[in-house]
Protein backbone atom coordinates (compact mmCIF):
# COMPACT_ATOMS: atom_id res chain seq x y z
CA UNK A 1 3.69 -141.96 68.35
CA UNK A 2 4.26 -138.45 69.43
CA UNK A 3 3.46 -135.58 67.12
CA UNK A 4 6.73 -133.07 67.25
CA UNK A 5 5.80 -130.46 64.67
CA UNK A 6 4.87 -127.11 66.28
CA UNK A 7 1.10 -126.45 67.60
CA UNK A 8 -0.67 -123.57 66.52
CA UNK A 9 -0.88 -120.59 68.86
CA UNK A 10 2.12 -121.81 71.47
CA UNK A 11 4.06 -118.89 72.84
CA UNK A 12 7.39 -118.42 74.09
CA UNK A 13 7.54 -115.52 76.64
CA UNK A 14 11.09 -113.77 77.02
CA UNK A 15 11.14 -110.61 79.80
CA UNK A 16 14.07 -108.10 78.74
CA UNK A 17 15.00 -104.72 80.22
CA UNK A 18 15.82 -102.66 77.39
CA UNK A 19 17.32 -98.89 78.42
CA UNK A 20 15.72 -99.39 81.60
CA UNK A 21 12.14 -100.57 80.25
CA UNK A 22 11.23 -103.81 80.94
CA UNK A 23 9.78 -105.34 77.33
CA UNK A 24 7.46 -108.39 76.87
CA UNK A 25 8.39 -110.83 73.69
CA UNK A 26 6.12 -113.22 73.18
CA UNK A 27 6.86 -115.90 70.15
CA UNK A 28 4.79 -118.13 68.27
CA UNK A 29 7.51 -119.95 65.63
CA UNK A 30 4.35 -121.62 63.64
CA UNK A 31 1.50 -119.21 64.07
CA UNK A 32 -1.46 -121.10 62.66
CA UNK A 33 0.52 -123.85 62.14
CA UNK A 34 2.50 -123.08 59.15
CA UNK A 35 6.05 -121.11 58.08
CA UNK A 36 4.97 -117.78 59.19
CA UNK A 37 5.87 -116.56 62.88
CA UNK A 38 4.08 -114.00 65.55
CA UNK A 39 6.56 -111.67 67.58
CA UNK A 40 4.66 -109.54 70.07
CA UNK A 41 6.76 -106.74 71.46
CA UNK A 42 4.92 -104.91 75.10
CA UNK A 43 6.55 -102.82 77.21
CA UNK A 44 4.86 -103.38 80.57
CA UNK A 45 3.39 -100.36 81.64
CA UNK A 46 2.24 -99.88 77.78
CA UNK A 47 4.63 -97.27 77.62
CA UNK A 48 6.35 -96.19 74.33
CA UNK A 49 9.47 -97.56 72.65
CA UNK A 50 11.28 -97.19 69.54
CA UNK A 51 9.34 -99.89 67.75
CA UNK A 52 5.62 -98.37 69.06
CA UNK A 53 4.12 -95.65 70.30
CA UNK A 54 1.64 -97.42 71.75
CA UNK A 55 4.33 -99.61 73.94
CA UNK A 56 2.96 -102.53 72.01
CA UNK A 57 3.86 -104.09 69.13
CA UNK A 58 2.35 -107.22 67.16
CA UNK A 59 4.96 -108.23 63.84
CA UNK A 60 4.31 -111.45 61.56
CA UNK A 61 7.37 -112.87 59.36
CA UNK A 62 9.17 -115.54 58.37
CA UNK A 63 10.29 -118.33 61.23
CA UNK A 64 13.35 -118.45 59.23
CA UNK A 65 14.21 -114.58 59.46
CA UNK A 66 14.02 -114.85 63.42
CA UNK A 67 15.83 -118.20 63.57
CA UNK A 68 18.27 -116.67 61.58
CA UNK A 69 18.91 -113.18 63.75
CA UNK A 70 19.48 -115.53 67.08
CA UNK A 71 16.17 -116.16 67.90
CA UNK A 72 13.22 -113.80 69.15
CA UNK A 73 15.13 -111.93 72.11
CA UNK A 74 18.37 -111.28 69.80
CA UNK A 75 15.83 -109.48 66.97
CA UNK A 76 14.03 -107.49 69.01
CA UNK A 77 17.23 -106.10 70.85
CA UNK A 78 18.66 -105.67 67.27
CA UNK A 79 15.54 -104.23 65.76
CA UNK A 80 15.16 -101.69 68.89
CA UNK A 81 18.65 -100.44 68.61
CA UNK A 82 18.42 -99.93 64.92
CA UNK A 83 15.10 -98.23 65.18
CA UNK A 84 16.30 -95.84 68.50
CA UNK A 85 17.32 -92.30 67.46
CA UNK A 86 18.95 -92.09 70.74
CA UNK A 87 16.27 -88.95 72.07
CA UNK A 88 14.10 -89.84 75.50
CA UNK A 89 10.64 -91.37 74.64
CA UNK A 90 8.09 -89.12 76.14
CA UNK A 91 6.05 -90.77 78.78
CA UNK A 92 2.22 -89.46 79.64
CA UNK A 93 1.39 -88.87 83.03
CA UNK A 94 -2.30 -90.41 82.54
């Protein structure tokens, strides 16, 4: 018999350019096994965007709530453009 529920810990990784940076989105649909879910957002030079000034953001909700939006790749575009005030993010030179 094979087990089919989600294992703890497994992530999806999606790649996306977003407004010319290229974004990270790693998914875990049953973090720690149960009915909450890990998005991990990283831009991949660590450089800022709308959702962290650190270029990395970890968020924890829901499965459902992603499900819902279209899946991890359709929130995170959604959530970035809602979040973007439109200005250039100011990148560090070290």
């Amino acid at each position: 018999m094979v087990d089919k529920r989600p294992k703890d810990n497994v992530y999806e990784e999606h790649r996306i350019n977003w407004r010319g940076q290229e974004i990270t989105v790693r998914w875990c649909p049953a973090w720690l096994g149960g009915d909450t879910a890990h998005l991990e957002i990283v831009t991949q030079d660590r450089s800022p965007h709308p959702i962290s000034q650190t270029g990395c953001r970890s968020h924890f909700c829901p499965r459902e709530v992603v499900d819902d939006a279209g899946g991890p790749v359709a929130i995170v575009a959604a959530w970035l453009e809602w979040v973007d005030d439109g200005k250039a993010v100011q990148l560090t030179l070290f």
